[in-house]
Protein backbone atom coordinates (compact mmCIF):
# COMPACT_ATOMS: atom_id res chain seq x y z
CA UNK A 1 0.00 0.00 0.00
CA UNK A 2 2.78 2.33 0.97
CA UNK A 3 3.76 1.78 -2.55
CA UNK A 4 0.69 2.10 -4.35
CA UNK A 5 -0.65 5.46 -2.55
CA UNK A 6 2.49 7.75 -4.18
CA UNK A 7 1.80 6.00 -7.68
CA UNK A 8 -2.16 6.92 -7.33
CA UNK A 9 -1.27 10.40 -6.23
CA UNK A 10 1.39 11.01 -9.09
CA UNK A 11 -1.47 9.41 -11.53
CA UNK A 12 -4.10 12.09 -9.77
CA UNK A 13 -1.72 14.72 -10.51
CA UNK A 14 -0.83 14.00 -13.86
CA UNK A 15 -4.21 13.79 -14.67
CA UNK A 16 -5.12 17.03 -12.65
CA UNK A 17 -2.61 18.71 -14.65
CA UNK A 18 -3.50 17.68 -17.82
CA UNK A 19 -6.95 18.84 -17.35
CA UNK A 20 -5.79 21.75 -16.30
CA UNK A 21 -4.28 22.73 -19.54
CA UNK A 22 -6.80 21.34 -21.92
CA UNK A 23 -9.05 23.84 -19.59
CA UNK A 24 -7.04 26.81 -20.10
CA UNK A 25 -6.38 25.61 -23.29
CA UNK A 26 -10.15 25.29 -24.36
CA UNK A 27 -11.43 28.87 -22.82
CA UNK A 28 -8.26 31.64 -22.61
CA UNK A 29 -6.76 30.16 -26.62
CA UNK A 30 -9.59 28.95 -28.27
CA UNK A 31 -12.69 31.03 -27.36
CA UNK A 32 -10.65 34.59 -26.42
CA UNK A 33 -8.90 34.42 -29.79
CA UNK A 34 -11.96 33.97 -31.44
CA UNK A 35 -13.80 36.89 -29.65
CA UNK A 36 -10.45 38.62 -30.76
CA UNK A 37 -10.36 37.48 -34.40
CA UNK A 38 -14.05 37.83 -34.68
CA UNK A 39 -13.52 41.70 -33.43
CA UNK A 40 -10.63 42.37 -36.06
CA UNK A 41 -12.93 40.76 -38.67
CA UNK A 42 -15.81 42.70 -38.10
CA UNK A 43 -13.63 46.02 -36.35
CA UNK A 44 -11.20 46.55 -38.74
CA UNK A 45 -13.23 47.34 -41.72
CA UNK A 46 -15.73 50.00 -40.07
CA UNK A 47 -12.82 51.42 -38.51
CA UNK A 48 -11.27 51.57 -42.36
CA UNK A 49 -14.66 52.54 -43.31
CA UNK A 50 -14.88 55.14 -40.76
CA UNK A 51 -11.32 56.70 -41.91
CA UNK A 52 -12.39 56.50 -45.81
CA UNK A 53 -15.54 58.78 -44.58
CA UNK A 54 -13.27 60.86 -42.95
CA UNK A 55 -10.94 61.11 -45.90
CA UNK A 56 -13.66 61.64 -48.34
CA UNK A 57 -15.48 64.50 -46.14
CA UNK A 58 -11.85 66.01 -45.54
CA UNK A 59 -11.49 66.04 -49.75
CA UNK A 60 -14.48 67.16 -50.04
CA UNK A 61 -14.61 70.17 -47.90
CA UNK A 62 -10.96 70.94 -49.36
CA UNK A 63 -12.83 70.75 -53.07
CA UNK A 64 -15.47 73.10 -51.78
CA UNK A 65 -13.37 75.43 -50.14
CA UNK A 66 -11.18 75.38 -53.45
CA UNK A 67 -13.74 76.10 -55.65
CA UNK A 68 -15.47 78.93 -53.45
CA UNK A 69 -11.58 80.38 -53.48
CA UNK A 70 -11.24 80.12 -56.80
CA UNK A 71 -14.06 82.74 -57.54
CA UNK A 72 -11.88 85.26 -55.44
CA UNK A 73 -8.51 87.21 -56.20
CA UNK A 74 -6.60 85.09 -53.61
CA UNK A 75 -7.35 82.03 -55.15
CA UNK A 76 -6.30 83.41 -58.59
CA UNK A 77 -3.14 84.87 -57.60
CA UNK A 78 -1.27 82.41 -59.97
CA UNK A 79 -2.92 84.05 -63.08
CA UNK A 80 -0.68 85.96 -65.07
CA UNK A 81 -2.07 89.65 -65.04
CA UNK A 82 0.09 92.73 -66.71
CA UNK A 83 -0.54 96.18 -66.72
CA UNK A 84 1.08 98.17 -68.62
CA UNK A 85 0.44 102.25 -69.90
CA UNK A 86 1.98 104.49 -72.84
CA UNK A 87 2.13 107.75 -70.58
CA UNK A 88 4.12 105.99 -67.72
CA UNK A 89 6.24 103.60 -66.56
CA UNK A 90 5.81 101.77 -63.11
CA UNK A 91 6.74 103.98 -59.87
CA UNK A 92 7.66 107.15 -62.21
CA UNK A 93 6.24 110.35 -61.77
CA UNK A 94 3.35 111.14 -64.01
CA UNK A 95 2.97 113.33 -66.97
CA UNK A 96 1.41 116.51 -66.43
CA UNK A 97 -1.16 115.81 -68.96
CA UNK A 98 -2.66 113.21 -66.64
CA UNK A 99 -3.04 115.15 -63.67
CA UNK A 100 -4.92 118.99 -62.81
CA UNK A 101 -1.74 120.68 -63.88
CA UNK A 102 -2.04 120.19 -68.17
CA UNK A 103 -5.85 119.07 -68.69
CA UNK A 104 -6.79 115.65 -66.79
CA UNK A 105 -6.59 113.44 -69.14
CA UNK A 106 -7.29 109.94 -68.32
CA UNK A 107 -4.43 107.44 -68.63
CA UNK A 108 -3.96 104.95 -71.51
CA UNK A 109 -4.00 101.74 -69.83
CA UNK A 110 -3.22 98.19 -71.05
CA UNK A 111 -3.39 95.02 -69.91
CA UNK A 112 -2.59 91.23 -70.86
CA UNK A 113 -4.80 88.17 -69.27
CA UNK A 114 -5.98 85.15 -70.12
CA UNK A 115 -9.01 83.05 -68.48
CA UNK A 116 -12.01 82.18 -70.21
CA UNK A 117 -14.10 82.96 -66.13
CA UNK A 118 -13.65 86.54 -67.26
CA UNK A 119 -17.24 88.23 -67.87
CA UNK A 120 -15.76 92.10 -67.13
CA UNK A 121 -13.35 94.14 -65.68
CA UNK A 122 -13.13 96.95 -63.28
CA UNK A 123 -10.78 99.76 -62.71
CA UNK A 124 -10.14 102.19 -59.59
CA UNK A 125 -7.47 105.04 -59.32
CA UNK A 126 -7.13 106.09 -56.05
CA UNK A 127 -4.27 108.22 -53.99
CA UNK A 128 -3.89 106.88 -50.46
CA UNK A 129 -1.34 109.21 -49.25
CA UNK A 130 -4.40 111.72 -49.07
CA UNK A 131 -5.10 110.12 -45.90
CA UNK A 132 -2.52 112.45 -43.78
CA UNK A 133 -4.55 115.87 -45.39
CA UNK A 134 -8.25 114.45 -45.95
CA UNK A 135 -8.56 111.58 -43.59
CA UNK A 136 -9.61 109.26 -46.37
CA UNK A 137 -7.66 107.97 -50.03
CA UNK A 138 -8.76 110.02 -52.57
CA UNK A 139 -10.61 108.49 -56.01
CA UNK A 140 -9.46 110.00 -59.11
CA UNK A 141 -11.52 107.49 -61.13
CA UNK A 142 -14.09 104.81 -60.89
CA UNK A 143 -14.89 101.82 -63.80
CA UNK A 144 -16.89 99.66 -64.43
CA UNK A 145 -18.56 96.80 -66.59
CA UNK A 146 -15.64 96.80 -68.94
CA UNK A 147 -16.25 94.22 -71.84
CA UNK A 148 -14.67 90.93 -71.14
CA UNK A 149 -12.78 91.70 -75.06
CA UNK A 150 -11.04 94.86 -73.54
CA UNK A 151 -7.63 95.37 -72.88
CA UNK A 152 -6.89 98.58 -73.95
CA UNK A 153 -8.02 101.93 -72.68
CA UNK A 154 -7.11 105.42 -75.02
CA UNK A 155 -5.58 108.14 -73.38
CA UNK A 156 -8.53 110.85 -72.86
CA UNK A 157 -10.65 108.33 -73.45
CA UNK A 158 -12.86 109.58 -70.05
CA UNK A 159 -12.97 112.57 -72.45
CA UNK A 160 -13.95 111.02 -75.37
CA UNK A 161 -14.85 107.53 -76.00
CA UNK A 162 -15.22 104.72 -73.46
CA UNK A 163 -15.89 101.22 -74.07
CA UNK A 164 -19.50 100.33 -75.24
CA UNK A 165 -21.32 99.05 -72.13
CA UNK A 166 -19.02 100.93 -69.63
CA UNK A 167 -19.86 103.29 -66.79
CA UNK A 168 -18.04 105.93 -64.70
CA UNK A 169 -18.68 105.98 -60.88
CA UNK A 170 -18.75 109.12 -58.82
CA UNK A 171 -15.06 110.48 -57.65
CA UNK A 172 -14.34 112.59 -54.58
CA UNK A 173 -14.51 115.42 -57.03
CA UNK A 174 -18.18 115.10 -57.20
CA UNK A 175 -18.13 113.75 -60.88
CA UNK A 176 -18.24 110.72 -63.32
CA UNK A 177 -15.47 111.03 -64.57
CA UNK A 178 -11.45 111.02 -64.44
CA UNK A 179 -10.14 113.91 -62.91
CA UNK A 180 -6.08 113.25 -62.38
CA UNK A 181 -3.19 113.77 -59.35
CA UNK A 182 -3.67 117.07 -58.32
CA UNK A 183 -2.49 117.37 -54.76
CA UNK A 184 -2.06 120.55 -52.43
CA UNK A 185 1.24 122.12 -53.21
CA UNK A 186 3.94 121.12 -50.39
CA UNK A 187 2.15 118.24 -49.47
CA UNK A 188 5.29 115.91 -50.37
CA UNK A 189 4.84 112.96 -53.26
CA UNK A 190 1.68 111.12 -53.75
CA UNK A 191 1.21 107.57 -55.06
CA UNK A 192 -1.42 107.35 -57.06
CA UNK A 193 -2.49 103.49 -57.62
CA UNK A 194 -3.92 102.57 -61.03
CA UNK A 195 -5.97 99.47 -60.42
CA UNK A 196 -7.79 96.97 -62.82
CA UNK A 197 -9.56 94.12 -62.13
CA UNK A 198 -10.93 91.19 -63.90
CA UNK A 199 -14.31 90.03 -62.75
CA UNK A 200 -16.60 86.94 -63.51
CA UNK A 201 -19.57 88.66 -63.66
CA UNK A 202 -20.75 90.79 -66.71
CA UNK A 203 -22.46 93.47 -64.27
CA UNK A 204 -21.61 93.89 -60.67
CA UNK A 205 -23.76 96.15 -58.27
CA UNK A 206 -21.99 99.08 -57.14
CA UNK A 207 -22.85 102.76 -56.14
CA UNK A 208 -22.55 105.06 -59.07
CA UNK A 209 -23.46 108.00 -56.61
CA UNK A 210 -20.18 107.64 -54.44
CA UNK A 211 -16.40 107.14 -54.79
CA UNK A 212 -14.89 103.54 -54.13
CA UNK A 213 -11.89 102.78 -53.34
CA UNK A 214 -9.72 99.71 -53.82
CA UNK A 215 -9.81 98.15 -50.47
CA UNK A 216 -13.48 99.13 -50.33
CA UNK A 217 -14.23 97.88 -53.85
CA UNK A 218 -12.22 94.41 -53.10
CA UNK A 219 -13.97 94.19 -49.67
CA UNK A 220 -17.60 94.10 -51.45
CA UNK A 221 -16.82 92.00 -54.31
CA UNK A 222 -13.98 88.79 -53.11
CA UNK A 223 -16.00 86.79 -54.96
CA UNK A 224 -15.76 88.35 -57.96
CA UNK A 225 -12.45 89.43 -58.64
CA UNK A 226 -11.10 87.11 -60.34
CA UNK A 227 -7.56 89.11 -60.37
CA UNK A 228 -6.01 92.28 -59.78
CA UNK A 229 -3.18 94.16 -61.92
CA UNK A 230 -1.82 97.52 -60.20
CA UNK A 231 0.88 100.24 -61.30
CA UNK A 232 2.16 102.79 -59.19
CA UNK A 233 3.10 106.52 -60.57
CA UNK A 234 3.68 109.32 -58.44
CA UNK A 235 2.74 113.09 -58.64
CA UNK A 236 3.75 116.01 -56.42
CA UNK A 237 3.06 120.06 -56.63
């Protein structure tokens, strides 16, 4: 018996121990995995799913956000846009014949563009440094509904001729039409911006019965400035 008792209990345990590991083996390996592979099979695809929605929404609100920019002149600021004039040459001082001094003629005015979103175009002349005398810039000339065709303006054509379909807006003169750089004598040298803009809409609503000035203009219509082309000449008395 003595000898038969330790051989039962090493039997018991071997057997004890065996089912011990087919039960852990049976529950923790075989069901837990399966809960876990069953989770990755099932899990992994929304959360794929879920990222592609994300991804998709993200794209999309970038193509919105493109296209509602691409209406406006910061989207556009790629587009090649010259401006060019006979009388003057960039950051030069003006002719007399375009300012109060030799009869106020309007500037020839030029310009080179290409985008088929054009519908019009727009052009301001304004003189900022008036600020320190008037507290305000000063308009010298107002534009607008320029045929998409244009890119030319005659000199003295505010006098004479301007393009078919085009009107003149109020200055801080008091009229429709260009009146040039005529600032108080001593008052130092003005910069007098010459602005045009390209548009894409044929008519845009503005207020004929008061000056506008660039940052004014631009702040009313992002939309629909397409792009801007500026020169800068300078006049002093």
């Amino acid at each position: 018996m003595m000898l038969i008792k330790p051989m039962l209990v090493s039997v018991m345990l071997c057997l004890l121990v065996a089912c011990g590991g087919g039960g852990s083996s049976s529950h923790p390996i075989s069901i837990t995995p399966a809960v876990g592979s069953s989770q990755a099979a099932s899990s992994t695809p929304a959360a794929l799913s879920s990222s592609s929605a994300v991804e998709l929404s993200s794209s999309s609100s970038s193509s919105a956000i493109s296209s509602s920019m691409s209406s406006s002149s910061n989207a556009s600021s790629t587009l090649a846009f010259t401006l060019t004039s006979n009388n003057f040459i960039a950051d030069a001082v003006l002719p007399n014949t375009l300012t109060c001094v030799n009869g106020d003629h309007s500037p020839n005015l030029q310009w080179t563009i290409v985008s088929e979103d054009i519908k019009s175009f727009a052009i301001i002349i304004d003189d900022p440094d008036a600020n320190a005398m008037f507290g305000r810039t000063w308009v010298h000339w107002n534009v607008y509904h320029i045929g998409a065709d244009v890119r030319q303006l005659a000199e003295s054509a505010s006098l004479t001729a301007m393009p078919s379909g085009s009107v003149e807006g109020t200055t801080d003169f008091g009229s429709a039409k260009y009146l040039g750089p005529c600032p108080p004598a001593g008052s130092g040298i003005h910069h007098y911006h010459f602005a045009v803009y390209a548009l894409n809409k044929e008519t845009i609503t503005v207020d004929l019965g008061h000056s506008i000035t660039r940052s004014v203009f631009e702040g009313q219509h992002p939309g629909d400035i397409i792009q801007k082309a500026e020169i800068i000449g300078t006049f002093s008395r």
